[in-house]
N, C-alpha and C. Protein backbone atom coordinates (compact mmCIF):
# COMPACT_ATOMS: atom_id res chain seq x y z
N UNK A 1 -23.47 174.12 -19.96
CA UNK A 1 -24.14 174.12 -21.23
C UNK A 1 -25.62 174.43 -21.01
N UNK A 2 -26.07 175.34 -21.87
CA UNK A 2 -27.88 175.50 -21.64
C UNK A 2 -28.37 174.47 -22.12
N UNK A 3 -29.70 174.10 -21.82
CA UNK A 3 -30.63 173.25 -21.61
C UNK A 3 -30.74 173.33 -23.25
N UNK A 4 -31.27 174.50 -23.33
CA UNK A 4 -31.38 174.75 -25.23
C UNK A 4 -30.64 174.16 -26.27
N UNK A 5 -28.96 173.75 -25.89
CA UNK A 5 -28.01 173.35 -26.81
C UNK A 5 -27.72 172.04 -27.00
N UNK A 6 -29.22 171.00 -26.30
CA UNK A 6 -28.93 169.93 -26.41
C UNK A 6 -30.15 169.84 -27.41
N UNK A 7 -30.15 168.77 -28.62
CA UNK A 7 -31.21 168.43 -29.36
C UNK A 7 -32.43 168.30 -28.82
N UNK A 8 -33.46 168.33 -29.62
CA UNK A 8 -35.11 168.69 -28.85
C UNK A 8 -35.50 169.28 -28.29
N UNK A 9 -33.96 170.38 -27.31
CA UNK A 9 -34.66 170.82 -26.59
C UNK A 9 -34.49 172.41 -26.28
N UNK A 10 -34.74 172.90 -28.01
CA UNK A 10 -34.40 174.40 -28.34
C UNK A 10 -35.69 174.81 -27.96
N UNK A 11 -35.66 176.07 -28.07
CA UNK A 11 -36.44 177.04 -27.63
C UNK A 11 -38.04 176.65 -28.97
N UNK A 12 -37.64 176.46 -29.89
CA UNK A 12 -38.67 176.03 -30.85
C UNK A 12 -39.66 174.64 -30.36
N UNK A 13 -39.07 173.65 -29.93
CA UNK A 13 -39.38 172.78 -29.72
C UNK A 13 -40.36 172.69 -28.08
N UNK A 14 -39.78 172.94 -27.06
CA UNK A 14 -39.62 173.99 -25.96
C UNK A 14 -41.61 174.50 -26.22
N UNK A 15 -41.93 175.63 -26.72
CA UNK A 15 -42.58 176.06 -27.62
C UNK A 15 -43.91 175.08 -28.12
N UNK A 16 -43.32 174.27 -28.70
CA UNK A 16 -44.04 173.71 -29.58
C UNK A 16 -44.71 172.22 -28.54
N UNK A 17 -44.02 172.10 -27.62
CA UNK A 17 -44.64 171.50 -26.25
C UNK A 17 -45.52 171.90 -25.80
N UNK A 18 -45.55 173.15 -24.89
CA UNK A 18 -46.25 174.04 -24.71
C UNK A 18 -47.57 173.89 -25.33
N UNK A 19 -47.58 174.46 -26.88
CA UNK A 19 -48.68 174.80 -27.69
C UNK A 19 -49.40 173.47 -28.05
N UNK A 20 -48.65 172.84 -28.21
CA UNK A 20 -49.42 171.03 -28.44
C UNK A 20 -50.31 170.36 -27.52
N UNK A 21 -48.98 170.65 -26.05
CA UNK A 21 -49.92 170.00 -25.40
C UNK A 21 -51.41 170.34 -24.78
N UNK A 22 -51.88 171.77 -25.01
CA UNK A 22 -52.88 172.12 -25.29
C UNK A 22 -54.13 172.55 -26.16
N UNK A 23 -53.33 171.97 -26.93
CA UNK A 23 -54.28 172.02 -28.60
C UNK A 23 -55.45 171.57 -28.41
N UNK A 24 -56.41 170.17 -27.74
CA UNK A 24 -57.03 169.57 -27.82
C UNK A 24 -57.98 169.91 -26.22
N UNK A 25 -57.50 170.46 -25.86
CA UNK A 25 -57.68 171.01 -24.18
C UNK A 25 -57.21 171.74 -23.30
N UNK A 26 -57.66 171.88 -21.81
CA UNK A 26 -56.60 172.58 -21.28
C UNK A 26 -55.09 171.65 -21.20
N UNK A 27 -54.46 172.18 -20.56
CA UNK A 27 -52.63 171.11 -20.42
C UNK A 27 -52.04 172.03 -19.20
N UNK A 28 -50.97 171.03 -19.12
CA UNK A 28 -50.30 171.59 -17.48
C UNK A 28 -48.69 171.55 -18.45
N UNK A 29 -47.81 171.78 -17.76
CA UNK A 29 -46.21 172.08 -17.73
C UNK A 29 -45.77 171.15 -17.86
N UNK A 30 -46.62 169.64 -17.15
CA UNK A 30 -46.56 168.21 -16.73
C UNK A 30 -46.75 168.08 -18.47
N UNK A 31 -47.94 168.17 -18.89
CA UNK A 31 -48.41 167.76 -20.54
C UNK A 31 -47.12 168.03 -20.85
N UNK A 32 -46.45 169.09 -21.09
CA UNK A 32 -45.73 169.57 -21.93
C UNK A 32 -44.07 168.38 -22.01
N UNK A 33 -43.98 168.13 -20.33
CA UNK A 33 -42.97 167.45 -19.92
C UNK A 33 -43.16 165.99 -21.00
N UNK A 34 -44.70 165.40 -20.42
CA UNK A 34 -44.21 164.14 -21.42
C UNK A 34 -44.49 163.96 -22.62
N UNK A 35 -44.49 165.69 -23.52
CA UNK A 35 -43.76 165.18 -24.99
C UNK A 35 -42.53 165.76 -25.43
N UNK A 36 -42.33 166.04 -24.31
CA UNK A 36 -40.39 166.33 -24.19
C UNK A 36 -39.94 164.89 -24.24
N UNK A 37 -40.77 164.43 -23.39
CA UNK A 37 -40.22 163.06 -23.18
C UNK A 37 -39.99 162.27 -24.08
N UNK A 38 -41.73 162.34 -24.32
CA UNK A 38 -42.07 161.05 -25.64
C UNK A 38 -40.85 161.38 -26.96
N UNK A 39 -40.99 162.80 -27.21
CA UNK A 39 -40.06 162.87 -28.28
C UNK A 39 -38.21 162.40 -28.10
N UNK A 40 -38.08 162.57 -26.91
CA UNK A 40 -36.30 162.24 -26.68
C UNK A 40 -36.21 160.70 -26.74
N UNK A 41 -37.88 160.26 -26.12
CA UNK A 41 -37.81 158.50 -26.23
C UNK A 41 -37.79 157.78 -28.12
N UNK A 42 -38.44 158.77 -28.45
CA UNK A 42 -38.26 158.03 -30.32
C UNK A 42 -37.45 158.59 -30.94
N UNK A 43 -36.45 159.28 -30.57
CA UNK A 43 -35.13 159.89 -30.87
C UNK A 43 -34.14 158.88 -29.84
N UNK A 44 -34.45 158.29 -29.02
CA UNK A 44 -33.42 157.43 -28.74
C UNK A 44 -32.42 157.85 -27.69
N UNK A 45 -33.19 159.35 -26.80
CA UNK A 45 -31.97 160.34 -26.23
C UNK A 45 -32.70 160.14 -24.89
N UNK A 46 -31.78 160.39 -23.63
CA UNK A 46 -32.33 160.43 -22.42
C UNK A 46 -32.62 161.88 -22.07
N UNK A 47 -33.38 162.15 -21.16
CA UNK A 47 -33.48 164.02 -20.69
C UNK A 47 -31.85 164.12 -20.55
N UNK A 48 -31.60 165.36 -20.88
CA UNK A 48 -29.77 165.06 -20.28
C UNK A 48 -30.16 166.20 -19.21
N UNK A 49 -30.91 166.62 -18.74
CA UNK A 49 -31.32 167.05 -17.54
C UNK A 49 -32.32 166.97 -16.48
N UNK A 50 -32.49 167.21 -15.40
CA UNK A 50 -33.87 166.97 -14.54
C UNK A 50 -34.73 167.61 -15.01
N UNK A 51 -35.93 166.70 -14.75
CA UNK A 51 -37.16 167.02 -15.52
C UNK A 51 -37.42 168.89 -14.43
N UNK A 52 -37.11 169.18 -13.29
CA UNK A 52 -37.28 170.38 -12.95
C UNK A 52 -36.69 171.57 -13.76
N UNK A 53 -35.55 170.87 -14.15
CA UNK A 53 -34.84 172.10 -15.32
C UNK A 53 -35.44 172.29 -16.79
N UNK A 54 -36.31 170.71 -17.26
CA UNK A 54 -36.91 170.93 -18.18
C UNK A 54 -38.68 171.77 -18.01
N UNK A 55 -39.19 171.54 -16.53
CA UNK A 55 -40.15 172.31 -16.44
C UNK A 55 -39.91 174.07 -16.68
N UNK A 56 -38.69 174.51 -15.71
CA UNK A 56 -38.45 175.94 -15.83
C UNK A 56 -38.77 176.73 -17.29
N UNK A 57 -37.57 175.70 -18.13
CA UNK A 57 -37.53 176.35 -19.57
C UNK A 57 -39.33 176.31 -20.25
N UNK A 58 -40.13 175.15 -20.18
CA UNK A 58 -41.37 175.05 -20.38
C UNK A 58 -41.98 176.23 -19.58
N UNK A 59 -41.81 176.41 -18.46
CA UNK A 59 -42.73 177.54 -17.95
C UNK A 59 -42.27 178.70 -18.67
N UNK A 60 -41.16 179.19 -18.89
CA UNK A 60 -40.67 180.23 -19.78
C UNK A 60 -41.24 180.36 -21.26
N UNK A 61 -41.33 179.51 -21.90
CA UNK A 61 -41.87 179.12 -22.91
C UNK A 61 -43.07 179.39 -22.77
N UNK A 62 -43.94 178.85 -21.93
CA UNK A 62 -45.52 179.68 -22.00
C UNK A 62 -45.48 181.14 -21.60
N UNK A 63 -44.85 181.48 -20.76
CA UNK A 63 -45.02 182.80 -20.14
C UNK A 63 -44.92 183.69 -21.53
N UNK A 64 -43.88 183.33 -22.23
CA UNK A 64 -43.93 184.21 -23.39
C UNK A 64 -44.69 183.77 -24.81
N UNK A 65 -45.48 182.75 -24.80
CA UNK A 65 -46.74 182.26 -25.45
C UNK A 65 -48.02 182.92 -24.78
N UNK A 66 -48.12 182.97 -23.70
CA UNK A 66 -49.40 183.86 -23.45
C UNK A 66 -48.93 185.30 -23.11
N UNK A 67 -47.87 185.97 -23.61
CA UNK A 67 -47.78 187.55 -23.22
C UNK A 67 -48.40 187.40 -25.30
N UNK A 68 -47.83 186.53 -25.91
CA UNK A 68 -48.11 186.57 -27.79
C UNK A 68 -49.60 186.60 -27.94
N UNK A 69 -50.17 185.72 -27.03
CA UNK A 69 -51.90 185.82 -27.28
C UNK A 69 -51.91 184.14 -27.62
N UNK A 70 -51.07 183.00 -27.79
CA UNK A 70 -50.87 182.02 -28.44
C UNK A 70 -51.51 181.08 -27.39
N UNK A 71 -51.33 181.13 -26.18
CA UNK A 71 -52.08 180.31 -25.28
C UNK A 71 -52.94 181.40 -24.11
N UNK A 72 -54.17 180.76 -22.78
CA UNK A 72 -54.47 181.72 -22.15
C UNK A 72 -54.59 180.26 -20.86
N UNK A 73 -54.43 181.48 -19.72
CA UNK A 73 -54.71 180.23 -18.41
C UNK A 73 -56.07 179.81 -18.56
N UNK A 74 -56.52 179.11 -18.11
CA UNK A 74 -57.58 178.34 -17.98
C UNK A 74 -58.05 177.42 -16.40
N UNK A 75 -57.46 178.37 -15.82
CA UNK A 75 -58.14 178.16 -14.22
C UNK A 75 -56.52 176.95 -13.49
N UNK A 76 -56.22 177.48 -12.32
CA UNK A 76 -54.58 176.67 -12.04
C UNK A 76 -53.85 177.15 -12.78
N UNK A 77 -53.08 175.92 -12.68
CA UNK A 77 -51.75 175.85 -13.03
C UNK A 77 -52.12 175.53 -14.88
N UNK A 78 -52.82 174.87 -15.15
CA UNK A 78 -53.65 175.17 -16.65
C UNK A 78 -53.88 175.98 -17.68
N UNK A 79 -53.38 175.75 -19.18
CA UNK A 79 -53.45 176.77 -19.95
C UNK A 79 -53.91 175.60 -21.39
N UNK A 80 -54.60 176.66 -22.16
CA UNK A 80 -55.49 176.73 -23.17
C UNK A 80 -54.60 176.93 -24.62
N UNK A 81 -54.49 176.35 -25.49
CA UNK A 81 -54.01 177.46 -26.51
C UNK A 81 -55.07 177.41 -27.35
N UNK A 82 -54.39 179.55 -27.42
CA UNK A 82 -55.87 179.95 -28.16
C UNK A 82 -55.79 180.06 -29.95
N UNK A 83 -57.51 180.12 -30.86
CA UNK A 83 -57.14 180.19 -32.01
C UNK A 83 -56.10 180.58 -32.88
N UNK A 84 -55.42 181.75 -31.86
CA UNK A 84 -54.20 182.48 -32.74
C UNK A 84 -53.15 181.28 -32.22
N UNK A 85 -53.29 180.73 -31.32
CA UNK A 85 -51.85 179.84 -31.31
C UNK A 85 -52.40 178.66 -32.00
N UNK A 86 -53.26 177.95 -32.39
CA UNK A 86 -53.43 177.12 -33.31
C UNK A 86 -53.20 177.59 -34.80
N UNK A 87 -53.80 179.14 -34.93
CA UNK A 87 -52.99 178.68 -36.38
C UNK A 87 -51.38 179.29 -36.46
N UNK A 88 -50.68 179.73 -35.35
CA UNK A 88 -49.24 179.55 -35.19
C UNK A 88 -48.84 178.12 -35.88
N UNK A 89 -49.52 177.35 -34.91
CA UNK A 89 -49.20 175.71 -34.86
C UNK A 89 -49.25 175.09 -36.15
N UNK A 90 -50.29 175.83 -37.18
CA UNK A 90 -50.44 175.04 -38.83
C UNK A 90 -49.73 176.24 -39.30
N UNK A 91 -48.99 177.22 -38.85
CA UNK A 91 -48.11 177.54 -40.45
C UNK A 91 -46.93 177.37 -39.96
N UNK A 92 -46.72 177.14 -38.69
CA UNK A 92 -45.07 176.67 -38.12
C UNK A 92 -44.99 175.20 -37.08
N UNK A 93 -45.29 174.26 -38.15
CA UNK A 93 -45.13 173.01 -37.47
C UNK A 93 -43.78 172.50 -36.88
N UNK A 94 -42.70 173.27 -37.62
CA UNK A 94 -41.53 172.65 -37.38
C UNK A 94 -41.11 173.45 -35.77
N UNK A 95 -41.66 174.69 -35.61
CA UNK A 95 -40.98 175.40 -34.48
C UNK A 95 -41.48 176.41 -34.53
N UNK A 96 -41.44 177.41 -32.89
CA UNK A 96 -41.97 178.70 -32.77
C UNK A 96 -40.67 178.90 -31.78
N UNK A 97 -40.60 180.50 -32.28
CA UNK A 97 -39.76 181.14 -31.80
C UNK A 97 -39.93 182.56 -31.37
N UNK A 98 -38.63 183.26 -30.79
CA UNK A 98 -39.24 184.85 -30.57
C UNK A 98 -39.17 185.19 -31.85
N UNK A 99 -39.00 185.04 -33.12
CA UNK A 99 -38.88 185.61 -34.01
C UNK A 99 -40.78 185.12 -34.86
N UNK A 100 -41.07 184.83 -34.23
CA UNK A 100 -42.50 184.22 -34.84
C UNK A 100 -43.46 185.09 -33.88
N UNK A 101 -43.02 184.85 -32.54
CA UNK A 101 -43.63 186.38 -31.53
C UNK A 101 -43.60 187.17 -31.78
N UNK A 102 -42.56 187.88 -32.06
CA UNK A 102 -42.58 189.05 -32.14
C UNK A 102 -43.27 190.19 -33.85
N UNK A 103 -44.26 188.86 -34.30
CA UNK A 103 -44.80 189.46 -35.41
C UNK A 103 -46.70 189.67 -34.92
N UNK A 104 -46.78 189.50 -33.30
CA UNK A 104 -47.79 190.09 -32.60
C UNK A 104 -47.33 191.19 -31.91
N UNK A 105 -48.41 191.97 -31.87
CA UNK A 105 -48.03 193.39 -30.73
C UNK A 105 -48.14 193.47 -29.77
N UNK A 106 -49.06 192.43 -29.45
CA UNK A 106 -49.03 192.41 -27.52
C UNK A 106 -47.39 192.23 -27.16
N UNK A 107 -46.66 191.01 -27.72
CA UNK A 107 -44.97 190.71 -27.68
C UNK A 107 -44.50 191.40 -27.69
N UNK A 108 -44.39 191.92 -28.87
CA UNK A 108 -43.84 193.38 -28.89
C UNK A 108 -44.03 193.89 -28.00
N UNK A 109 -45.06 194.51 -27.57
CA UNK A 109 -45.12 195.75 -26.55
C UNK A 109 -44.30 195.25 -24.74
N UNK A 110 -44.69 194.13 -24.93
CA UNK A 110 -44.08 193.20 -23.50
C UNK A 110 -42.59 193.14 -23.62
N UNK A 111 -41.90 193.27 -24.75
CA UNK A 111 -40.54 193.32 -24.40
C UNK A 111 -40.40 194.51 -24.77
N UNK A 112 -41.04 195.64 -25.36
CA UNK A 112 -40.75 196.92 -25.02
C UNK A 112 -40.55 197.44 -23.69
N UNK A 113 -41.47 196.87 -22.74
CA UNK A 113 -41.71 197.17 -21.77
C UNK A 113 -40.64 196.56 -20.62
N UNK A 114 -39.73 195.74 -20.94
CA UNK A 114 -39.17 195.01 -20.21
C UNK A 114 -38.02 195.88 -19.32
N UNK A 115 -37.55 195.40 -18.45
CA UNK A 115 -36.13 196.39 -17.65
C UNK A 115 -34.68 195.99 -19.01
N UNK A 116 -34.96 195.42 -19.86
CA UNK A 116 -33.71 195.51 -20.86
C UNK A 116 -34.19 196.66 -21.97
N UNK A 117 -35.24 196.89 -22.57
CA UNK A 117 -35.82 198.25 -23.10
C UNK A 117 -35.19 199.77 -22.84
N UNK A 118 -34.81 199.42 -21.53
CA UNK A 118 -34.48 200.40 -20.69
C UNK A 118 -32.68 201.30 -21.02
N UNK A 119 -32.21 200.07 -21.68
CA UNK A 119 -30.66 199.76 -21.76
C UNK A 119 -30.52 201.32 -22.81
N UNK A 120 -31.10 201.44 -23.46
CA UNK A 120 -30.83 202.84 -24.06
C UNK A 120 -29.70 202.72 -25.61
N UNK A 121 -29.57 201.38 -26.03
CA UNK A 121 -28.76 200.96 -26.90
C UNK A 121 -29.43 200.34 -28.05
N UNK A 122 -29.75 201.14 -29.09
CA UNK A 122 -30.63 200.62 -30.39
C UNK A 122 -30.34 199.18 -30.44
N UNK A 123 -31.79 198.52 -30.58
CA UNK A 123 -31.79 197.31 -31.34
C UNK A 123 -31.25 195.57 -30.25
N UNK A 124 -30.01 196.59 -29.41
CA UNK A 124 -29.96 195.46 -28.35
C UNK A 124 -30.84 194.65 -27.62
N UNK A 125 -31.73 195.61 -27.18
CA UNK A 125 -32.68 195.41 -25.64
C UNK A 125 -33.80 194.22 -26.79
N UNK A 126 -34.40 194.50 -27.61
CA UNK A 126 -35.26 194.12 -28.55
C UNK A 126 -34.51 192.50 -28.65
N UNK A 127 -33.17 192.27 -28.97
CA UNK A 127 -32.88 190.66 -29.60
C UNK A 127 -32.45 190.19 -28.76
N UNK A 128 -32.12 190.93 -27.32
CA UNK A 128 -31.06 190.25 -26.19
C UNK A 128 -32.28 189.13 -25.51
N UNK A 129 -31.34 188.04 -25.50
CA UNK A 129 -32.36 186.50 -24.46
C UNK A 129 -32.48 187.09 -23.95
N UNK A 130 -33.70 187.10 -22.61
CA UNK A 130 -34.08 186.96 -21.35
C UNK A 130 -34.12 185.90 -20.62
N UNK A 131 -33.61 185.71 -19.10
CA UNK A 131 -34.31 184.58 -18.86
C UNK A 131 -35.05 185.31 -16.73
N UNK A 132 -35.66 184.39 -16.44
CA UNK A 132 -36.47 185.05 -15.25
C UNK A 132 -35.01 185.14 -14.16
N UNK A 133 -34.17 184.47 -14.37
CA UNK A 133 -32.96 184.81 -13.34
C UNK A 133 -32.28 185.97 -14.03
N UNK A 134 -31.93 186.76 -15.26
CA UNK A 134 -31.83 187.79 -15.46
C UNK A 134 -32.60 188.78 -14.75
N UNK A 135 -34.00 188.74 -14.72
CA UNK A 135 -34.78 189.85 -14.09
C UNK A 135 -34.84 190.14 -13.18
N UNK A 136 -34.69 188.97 -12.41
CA UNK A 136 -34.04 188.84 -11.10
C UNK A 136 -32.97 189.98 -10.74
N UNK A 137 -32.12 189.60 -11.22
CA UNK A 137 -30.97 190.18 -11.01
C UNK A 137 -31.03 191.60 -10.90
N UNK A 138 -31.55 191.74 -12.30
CA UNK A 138 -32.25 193.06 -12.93
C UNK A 138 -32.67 194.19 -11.75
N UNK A 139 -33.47 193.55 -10.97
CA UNK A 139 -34.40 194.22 -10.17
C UNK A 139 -33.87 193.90 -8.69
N UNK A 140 -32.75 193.31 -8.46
CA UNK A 140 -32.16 193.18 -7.24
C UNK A 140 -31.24 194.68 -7.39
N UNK A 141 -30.37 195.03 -8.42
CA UNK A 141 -29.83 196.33 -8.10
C UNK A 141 -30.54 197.48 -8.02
N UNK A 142 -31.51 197.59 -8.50
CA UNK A 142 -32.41 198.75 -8.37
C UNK A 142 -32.92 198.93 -7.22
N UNK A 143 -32.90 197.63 -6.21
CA UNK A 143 -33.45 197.05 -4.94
C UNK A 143 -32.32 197.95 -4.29
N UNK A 144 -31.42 198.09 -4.42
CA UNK A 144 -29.90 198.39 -3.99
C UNK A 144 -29.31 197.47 -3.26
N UNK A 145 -29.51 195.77 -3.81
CA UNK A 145 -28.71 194.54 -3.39
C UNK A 145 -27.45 194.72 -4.30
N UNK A 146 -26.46 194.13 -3.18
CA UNK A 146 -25.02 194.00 -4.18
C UNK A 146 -24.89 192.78 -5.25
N UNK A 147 -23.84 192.35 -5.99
CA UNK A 147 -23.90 191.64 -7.26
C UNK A 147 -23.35 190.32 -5.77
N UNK A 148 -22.73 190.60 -4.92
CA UNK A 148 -22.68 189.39 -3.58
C UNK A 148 -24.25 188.98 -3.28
N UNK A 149 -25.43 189.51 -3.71
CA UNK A 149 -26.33 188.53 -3.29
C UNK A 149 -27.20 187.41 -4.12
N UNK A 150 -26.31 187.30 -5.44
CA UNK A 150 -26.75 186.36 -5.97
C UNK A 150 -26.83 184.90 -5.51
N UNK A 151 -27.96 184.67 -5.52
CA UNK A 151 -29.25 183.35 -4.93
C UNK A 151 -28.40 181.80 -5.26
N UNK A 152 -27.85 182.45 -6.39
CA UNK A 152 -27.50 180.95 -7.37
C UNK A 152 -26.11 180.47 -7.41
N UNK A 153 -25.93 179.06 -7.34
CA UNK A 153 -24.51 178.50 -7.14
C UNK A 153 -23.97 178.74 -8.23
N UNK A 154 -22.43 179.37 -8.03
CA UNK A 154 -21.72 180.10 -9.03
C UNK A 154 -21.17 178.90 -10.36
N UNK A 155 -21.96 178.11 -10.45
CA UNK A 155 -21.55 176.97 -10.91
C UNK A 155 -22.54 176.66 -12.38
N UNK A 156 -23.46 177.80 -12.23
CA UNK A 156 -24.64 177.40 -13.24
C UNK A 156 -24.99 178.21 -13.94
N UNK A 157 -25.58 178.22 -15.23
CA UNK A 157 -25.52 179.11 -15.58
C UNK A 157 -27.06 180.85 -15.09
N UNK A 158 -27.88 179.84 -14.31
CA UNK A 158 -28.52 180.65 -13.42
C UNK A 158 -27.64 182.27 -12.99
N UNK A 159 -26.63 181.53 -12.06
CA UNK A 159 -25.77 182.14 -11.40
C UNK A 159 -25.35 183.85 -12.52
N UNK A 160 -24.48 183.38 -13.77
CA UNK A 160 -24.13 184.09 -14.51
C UNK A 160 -25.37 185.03 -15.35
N UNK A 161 -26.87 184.32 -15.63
CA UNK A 161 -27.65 185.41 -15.86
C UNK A 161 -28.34 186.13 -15.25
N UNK A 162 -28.13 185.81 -13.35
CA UNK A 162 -28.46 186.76 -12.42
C UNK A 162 -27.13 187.81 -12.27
N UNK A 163 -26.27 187.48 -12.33
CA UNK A 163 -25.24 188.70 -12.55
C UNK A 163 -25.47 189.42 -14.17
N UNK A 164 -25.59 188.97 -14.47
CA UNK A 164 -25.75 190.02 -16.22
C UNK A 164 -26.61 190.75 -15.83
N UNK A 165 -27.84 190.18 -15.54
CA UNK A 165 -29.40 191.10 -15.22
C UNK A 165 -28.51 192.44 -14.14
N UNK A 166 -27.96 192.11 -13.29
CA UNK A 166 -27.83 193.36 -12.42
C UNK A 166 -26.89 194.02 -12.98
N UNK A 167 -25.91 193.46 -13.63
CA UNK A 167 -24.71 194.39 -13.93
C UNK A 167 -24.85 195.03 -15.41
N UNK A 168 -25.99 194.87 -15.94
CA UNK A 168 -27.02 195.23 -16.92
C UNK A 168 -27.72 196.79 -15.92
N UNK A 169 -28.40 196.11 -15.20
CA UNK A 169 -29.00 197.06 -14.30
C UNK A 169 -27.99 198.60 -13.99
N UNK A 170 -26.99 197.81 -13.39
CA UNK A 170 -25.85 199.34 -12.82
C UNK A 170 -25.43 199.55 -14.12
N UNK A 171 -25.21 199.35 -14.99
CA UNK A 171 -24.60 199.64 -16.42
C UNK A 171 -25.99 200.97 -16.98
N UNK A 172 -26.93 200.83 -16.92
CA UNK A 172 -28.32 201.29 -17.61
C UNK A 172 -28.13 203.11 -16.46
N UNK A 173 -27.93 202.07 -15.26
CA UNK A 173 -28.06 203.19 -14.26
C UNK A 173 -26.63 204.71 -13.99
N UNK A 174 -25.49 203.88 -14.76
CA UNK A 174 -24.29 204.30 -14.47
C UNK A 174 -24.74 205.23 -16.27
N UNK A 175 -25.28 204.67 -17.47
CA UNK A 175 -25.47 205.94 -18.39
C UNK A 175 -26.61 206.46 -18.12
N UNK A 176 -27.34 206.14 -17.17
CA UNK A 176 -28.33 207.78 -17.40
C UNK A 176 -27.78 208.51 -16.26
N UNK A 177 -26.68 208.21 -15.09
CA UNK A 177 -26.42 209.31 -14.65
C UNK A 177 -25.18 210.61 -15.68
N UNK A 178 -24.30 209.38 -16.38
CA UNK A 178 -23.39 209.81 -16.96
C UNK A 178 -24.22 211.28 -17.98
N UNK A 179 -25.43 210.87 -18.79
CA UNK A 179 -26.14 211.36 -19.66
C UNK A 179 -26.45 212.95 -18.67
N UNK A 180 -27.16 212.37 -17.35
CA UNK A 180 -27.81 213.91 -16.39
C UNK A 180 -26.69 214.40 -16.61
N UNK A 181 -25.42 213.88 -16.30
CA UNK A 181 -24.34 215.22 -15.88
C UNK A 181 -23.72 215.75 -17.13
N UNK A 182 -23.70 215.15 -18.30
CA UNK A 182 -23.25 215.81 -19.50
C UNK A 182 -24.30 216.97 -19.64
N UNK A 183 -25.79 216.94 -19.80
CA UNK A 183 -26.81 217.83 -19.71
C UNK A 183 -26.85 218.60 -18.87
N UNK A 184 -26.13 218.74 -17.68
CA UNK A 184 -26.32 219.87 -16.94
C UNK A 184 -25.12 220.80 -17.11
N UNK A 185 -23.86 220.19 -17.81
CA UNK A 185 -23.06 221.33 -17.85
C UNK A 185 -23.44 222.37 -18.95
């Protein structure tokens, strides 16, 4: 089960950690952790995962808060959120999402730019999740590693979005050769 499909701890919320816990200052991943916390503690819920699995998704969560302009580093492991992510924060108190990103253009242009952009299939590449073990993957076949060198125990779902990312990859790579050879006859 993803981390996401347990209460509190969607991608909005996720998000809204992130951006909070730097509202008032800089904040670390750590900030963000204990109002994951605080909030599962007055909801009455335990982490139903290690706090390392809840850092990952938090680091994901900023990475794509500061590609939006919504937060900026601030020296370390430390990040800032900036005016545009404060007033994110007062017109979407309940949650931020890619669908709230992607109404900046820096976002936009960052998942234009991404190795799923690439896929050549309207509209897909644009709504398909990412996650950093996809890109992984992504960029291991282009490496010319086989789908046998995935890192991750076949047990998680790590595992399965480092195989998508590559077999994404040979899929992208298998139609633009298909495409050269229709064009050359």
């Amino acid at each position: 089960m993803e981390l996401t499909e347990y209460p509190l701890l969607h991608t909005q919320d996720l998000m809204l950690a992130v951006l909070r816990s730097a509202a008032d200052g800089p904040g670390t991943l750590a900030d963000g952790l204990a109002r994951i916390r605080a909030t599962l503690d007055l909801a009455g819920e335990a982490p139903p995962v290690a706090d390392e699995d809840i850092l990952a998704h938090l680091d994901r969560a900023r990475f794509q808060l500061l590609k939006a302009g919504l937060v900026e580093a601030a020296g370390g492991d430390r990040y800032q959120t900036t005016e545009r992510g404060l007033a994110v924060l007062e017109e979407h108190p309940t949650g931020v999402d890619e669908s709230v990103l992607m109404a900046f253009p820096e976002y936009r242009a960052h998942v234009e730019r991404s190795p799923r952009a690439e896929t050549g299939v309207p509209g897909r590449a644009e709504t398909a999740r990412r996650t950093p073990e996809y890109d992984e993957g992504y960029a291991a076949f282009r490496e010319g590693r086989s789908l046998a060198d995935n890192p991750y125990p076949w047990d998680q779902d790590r595992h399965l979005a480092w195989e998508n990312g590559w077999s994404e990859s040979r899929d992208a790579e298998l139609r633009s050769a298909d495409w050269r050879d229709a064009k050359s006859r």
